[in-house]
C-alpha atoms as a PDB file:
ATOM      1  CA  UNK A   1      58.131 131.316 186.054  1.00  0.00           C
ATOM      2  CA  UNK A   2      61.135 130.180 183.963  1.00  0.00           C
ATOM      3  CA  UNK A   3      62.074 131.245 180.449  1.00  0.00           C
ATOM      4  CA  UNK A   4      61.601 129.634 177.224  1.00  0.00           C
ATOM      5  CA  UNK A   5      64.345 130.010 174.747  1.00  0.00           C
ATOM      6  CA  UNK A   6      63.749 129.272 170.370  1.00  0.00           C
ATOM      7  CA  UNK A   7      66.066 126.540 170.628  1.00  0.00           C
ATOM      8  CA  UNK A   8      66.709 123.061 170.284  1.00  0.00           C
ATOM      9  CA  UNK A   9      65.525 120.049 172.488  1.00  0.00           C
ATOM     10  CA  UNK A  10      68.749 117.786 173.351  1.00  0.00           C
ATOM     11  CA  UNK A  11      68.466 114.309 175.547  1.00  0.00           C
ATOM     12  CA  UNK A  12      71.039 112.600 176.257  1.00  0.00           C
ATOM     13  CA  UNK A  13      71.238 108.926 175.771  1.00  0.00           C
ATOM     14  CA  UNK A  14      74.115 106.975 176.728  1.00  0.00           C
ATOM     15  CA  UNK A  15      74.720 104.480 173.811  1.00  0.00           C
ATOM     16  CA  UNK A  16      73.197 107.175 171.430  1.00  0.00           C
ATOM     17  CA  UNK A  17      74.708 110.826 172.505  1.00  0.00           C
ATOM     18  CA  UNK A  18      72.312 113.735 172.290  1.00  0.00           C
ATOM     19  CA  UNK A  19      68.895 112.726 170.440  1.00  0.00           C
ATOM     20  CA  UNK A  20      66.212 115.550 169.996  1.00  0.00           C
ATOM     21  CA  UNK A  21      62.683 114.481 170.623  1.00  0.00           C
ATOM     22  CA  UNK A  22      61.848 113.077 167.790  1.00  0.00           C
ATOM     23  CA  UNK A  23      64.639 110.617 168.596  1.00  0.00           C
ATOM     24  CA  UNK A  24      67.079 112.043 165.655  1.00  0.00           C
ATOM     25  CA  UNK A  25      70.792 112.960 166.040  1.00  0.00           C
ATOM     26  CA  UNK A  26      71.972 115.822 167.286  1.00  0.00           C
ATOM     27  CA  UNK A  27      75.279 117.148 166.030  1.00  0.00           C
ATOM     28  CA  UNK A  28      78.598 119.474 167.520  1.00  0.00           C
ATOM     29  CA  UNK A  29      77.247 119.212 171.208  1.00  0.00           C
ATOM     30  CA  UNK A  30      79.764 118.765 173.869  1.00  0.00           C
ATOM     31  CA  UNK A  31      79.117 115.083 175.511  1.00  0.00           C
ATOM     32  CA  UNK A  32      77.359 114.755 178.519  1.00  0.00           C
ATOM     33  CA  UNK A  33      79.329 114.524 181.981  1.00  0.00           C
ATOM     34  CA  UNK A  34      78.504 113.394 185.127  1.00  0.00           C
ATOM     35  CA  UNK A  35      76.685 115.396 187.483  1.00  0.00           C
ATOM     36  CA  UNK A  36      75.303 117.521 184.672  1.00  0.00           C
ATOM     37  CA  UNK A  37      71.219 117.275 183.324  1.00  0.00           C
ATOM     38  CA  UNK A  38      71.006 115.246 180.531  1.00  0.00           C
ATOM     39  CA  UNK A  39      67.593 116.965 179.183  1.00  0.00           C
ATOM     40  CA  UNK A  40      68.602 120.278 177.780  1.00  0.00           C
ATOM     41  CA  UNK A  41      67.621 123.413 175.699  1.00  0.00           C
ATOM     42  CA  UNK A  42      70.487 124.241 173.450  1.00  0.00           C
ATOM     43  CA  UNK A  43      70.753 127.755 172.251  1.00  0.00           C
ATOM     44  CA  UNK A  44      73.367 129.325 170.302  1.00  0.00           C
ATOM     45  CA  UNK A  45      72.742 133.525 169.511  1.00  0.00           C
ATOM     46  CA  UNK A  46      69.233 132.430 167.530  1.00  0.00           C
ATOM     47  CA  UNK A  47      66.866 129.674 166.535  1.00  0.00           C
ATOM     48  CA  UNK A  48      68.809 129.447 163.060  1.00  0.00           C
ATOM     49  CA  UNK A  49      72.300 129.442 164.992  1.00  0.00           C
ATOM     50  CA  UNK A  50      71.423 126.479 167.022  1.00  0.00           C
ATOM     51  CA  UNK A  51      69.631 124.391 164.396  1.00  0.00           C
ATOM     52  CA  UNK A  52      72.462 124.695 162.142  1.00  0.00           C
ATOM     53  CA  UNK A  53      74.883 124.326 164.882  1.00  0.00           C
ATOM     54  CA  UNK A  54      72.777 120.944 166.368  1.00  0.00           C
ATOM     55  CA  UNK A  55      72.270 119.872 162.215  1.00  0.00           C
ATOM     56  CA  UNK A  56      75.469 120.042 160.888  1.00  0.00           C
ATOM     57  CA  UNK A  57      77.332 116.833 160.838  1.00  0.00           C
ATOM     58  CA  UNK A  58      80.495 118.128 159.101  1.00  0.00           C
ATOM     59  CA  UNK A  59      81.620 121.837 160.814  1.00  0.00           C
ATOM     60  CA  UNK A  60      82.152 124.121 158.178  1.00  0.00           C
ATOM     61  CA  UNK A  61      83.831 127.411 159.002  1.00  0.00           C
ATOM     62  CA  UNK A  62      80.600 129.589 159.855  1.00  0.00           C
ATOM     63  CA  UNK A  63      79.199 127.021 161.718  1.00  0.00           C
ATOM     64  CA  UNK A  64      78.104 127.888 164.855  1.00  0.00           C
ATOM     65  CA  UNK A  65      80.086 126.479 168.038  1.00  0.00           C
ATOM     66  CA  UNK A  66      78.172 125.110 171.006  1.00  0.00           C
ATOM     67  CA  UNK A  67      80.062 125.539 174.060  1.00  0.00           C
ATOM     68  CA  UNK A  68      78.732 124.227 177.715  1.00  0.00           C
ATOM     69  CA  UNK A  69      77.327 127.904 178.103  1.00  0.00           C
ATOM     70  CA  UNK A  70      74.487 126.820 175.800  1.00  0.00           C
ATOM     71  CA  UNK A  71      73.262 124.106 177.381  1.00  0.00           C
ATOM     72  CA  UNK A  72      70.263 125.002 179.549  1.00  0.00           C
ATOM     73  CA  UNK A  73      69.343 121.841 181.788  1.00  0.00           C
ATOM     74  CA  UNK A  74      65.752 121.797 182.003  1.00  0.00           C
ATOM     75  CA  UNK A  75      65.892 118.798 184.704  1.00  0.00           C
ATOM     76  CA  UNK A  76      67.843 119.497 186.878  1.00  0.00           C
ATOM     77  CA  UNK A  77      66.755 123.071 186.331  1.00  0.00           C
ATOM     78  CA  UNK A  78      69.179 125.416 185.114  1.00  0.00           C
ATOM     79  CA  UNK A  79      69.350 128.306 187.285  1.00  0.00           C
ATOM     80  CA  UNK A  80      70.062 130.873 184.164  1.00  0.00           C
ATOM     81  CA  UNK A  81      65.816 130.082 183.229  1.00  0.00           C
ATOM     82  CA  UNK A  82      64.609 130.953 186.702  1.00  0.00           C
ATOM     83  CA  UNK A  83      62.414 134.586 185.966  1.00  0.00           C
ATOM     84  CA  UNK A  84      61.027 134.903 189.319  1.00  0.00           C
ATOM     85  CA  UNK A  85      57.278 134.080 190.570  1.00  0.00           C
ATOM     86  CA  UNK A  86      54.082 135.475 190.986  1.00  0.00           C
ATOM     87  CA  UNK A  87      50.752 134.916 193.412  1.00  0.00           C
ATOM     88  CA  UNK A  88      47.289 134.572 192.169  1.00  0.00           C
ATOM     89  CA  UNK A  89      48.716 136.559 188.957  1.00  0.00           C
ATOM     90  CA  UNK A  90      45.943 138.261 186.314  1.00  0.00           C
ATOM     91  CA  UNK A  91      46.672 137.928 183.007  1.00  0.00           C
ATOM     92  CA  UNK A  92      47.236 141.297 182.907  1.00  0.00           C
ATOM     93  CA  UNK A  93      50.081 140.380 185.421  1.00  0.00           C
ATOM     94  CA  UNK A  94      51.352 137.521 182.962  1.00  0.00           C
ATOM     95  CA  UNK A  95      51.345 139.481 179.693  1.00  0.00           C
ATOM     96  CA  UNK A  96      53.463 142.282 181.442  1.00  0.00           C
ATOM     97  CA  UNK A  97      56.189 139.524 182.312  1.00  0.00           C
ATOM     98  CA  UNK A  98      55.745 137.540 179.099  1.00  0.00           C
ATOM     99  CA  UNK A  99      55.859 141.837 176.926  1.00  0.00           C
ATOM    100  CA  UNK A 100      59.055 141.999 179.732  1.00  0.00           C
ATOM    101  CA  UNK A 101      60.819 138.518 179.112  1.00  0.00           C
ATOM    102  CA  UNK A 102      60.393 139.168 174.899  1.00  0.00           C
ATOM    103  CA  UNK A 103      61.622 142.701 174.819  1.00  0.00           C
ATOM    104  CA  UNK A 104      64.791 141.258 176.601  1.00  0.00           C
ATOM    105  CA  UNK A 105      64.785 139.002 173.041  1.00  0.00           C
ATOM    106  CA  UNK A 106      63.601 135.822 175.177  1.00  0.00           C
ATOM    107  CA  UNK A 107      60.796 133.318 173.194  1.00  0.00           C
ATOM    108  CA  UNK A 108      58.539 133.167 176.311  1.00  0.00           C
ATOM    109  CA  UNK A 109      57.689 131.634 179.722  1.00  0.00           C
ATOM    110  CA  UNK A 110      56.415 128.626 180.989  1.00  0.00           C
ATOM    111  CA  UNK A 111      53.856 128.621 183.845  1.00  0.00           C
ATOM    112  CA  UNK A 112      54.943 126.193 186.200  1.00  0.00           C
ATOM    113  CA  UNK A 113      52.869 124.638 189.229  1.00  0.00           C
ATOM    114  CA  UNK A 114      54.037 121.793 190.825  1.00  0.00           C
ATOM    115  CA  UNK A 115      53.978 119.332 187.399  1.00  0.00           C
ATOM    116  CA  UNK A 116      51.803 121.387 185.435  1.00  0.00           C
ATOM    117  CA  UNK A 117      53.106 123.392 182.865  1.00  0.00           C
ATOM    118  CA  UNK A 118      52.064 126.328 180.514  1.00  0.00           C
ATOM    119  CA  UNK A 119      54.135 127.740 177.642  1.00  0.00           C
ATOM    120  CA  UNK A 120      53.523 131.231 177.341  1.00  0.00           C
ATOM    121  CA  UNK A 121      54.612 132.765 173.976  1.00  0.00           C
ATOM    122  CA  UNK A 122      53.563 135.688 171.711  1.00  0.00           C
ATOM    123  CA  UNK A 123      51.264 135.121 168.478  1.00  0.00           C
ATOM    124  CA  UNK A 124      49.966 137.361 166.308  1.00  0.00           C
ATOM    125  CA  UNK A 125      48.645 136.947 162.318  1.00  0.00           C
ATOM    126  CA  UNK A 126      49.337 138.746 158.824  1.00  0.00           C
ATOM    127  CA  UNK A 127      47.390 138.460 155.677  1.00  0.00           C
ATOM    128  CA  UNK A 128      49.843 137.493 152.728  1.00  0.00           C
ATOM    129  CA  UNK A 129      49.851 136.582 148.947  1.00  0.00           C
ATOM    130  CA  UNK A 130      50.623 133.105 148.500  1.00  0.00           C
ATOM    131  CA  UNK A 131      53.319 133.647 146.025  1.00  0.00           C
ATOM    132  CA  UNK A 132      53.848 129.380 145.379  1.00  0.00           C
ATOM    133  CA  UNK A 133      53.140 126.290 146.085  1.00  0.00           C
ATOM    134  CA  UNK A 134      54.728 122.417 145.980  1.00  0.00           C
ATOM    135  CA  UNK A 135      52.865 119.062 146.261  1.00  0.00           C
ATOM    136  CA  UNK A 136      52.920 116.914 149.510  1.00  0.00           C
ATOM    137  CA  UNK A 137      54.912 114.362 149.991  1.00  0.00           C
ATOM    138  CA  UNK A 138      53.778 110.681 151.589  1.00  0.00           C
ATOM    139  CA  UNK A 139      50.553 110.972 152.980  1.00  0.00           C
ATOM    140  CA  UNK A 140      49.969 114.132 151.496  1.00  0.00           C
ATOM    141  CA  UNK A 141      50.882 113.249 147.924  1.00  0.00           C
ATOM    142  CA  UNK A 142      48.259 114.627 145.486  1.00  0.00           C
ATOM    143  CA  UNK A 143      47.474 117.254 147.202  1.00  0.00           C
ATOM    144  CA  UNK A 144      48.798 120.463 148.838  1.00  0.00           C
ATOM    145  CA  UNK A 145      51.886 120.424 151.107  1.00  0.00           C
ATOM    146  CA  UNK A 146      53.019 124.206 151.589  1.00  0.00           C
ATOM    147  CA  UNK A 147      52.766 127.083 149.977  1.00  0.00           C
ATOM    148  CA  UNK A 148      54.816 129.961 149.569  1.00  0.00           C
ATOM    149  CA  UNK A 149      54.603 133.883 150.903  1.00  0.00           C
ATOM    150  CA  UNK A 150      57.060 136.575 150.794  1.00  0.00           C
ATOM    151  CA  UNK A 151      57.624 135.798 154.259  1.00  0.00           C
ATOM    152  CA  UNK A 152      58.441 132.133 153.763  1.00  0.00           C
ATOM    153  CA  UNK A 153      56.590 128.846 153.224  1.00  0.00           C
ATOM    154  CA  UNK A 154      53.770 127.697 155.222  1.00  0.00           C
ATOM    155  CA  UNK A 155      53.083 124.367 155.664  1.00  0.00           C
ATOM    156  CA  UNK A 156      50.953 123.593 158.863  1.00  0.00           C
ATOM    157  CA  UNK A 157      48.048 124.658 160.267  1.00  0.00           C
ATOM    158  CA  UNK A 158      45.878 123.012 156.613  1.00  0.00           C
ATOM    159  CA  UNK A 159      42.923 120.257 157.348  1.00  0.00           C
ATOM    160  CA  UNK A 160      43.394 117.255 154.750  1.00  0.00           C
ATOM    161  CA  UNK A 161      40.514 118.585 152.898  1.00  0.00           C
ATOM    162  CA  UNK A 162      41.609 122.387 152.914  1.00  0.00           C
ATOM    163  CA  UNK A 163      44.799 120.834 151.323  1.00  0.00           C
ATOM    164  CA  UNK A 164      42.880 118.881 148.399  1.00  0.00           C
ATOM    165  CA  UNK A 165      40.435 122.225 147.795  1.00  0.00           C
ATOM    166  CA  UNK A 166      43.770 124.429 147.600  1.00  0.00           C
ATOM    167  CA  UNK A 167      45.870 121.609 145.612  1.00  0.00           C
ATOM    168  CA  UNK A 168      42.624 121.748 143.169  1.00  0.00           C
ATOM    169  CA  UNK A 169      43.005 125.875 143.167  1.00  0.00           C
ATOM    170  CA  UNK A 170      46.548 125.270 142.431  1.00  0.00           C
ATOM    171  CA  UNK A 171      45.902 123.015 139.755  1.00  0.00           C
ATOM    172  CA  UNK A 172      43.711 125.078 137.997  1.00  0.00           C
ATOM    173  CA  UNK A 173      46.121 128.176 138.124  1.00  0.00           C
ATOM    174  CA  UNK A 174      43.906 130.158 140.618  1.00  0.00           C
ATOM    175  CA  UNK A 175      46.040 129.715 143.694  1.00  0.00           C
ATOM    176  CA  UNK A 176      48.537 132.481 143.727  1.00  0.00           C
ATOM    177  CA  UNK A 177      47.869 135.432 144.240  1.00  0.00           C
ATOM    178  CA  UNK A 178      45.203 134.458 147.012  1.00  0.00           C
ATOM    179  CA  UNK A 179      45.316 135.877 150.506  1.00  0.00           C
ATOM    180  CA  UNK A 180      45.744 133.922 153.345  1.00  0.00           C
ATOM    181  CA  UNK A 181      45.965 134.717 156.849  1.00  0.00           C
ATOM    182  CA  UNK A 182      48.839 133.446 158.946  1.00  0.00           C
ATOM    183  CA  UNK A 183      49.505 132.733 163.061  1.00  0.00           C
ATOM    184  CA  UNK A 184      53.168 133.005 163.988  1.00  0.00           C
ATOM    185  CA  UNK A 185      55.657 133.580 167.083  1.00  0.00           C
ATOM    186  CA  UNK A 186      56.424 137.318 165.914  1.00  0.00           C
ATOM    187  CA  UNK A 187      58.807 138.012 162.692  1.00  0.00           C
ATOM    188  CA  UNK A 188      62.603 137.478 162.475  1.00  0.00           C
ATOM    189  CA  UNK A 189      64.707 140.040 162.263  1.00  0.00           C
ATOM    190  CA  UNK A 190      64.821 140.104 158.048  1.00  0.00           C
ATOM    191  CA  UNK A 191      61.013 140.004 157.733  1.00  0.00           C
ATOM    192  CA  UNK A 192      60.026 136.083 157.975  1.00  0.00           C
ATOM    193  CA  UNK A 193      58.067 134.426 160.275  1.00  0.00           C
ATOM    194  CA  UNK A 194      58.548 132.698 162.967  1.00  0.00           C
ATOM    195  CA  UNK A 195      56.600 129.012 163.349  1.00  0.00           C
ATOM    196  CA  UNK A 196      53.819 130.037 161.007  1.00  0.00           C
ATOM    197  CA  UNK A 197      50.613 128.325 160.832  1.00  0.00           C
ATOM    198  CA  UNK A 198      47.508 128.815 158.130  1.00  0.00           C
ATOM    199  CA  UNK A 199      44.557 129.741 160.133  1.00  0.00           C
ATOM    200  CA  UNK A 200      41.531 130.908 156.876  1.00  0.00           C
ATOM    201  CA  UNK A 201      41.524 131.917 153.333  1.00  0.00           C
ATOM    202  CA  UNK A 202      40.788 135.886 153.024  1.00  0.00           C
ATOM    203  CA  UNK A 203      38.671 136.104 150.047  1.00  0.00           C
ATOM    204  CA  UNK A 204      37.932 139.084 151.680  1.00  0.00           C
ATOM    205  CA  UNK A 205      41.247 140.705 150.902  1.00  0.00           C
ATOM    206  CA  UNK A 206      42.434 142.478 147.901  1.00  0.00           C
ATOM    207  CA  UNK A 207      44.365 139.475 145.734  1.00  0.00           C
ATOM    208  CA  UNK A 208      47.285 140.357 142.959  1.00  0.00           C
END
């Protein structure tokens, strides 16, 4: 078992710098040396720490620093992730590590077996008033891209046609003040969530 920290993917490419995986630039991260992995996890104090450290092109003076300390090689290995290992574990066995490695403030685990691998993370759901909404954008144009909560926008999780019913209900001034139910990775600190995700409408629930 190794630990998964809520940070950002770096890689290291040599007439590029650091690139996440999505191939974009990665800002403020000290450049790779010799001997050292050059697939990483950075993470500064928080998710929001590290993506405005990695994001920031010009430092401003709260801007997080990223120091060699918060790189995290993830091949080679970086010792720091190692959380042990079990035998023929239950899944009573794994959710007592996974309840262990988040109450320490970690993301989660990953599961590994020779060159499988299984992220193990926390999810639970809310119901919430959709408080807003904005169009899509490209593909989604004409139709719904997120909507609004009081604990922050939600934008994934919505089929193509959930997003033209919704952007109809929107249209027609009947959208907020619905209830929708929401999957994320626990709530930050301040009340928001954390990688939310639509999962139904609750027509069942009380609506402002």
């Amino acid at each position: 078992m190794t630990l998964k920290l809520d940070g950002v993917r770096a890689i290291w490419h040599d007439k590029r710098g650091w690139l996440s995986r999505a191939n974009k630039s990665l800002h403020n991260i000290p450049p790779w040396r010799a001997g050292q992995p050059r697939d990483c996890e950075i993470f500064v104090n928080n998710f929001r720490d590290t993506i405005r450290a990695t994001r920031t092109r010009c430092l401003k003076q709260d801007t997080p620093s990223i120091a060699q300390e918060h790189l995290y090689g993830l091949a080679l290995l970086d010792q720091r992730l190692r959380w042990g290992s079990l035998t023929n574990p239950t899944p009573a066995d794994i959710r007592a590590q996974l309840k262990h490695a988040n109450d320490l403030g970690h993301e989660g685990l990953v599961l590994r077996q020779g060159d499988d691998w299984v992220k193990i993370k926390p999810v639970e759901t809310h119901d919430v008033l959709i408080t807003g909404f904005t169009e899509g954008k490209g593909k989604h144009s004409g139709r719904l891209g997120f909507v609004t909560t009081t604990r922050g926008a939600v934008g994934a999780g919505f089929t193509d046609a959930e997003r033209e019913i919704l952007w109809t209900e929107a249209s027609a001034g009947r959208l907020v003040g619905q209830v929708i139910e929401v999957s994320s990775m626990q709530l930050t600190p301040n009340g928001q969530f954390r990688h939310p995700v639509f999962v139904r409408m609750r027509p069942d629930k009380p609506s402002a």
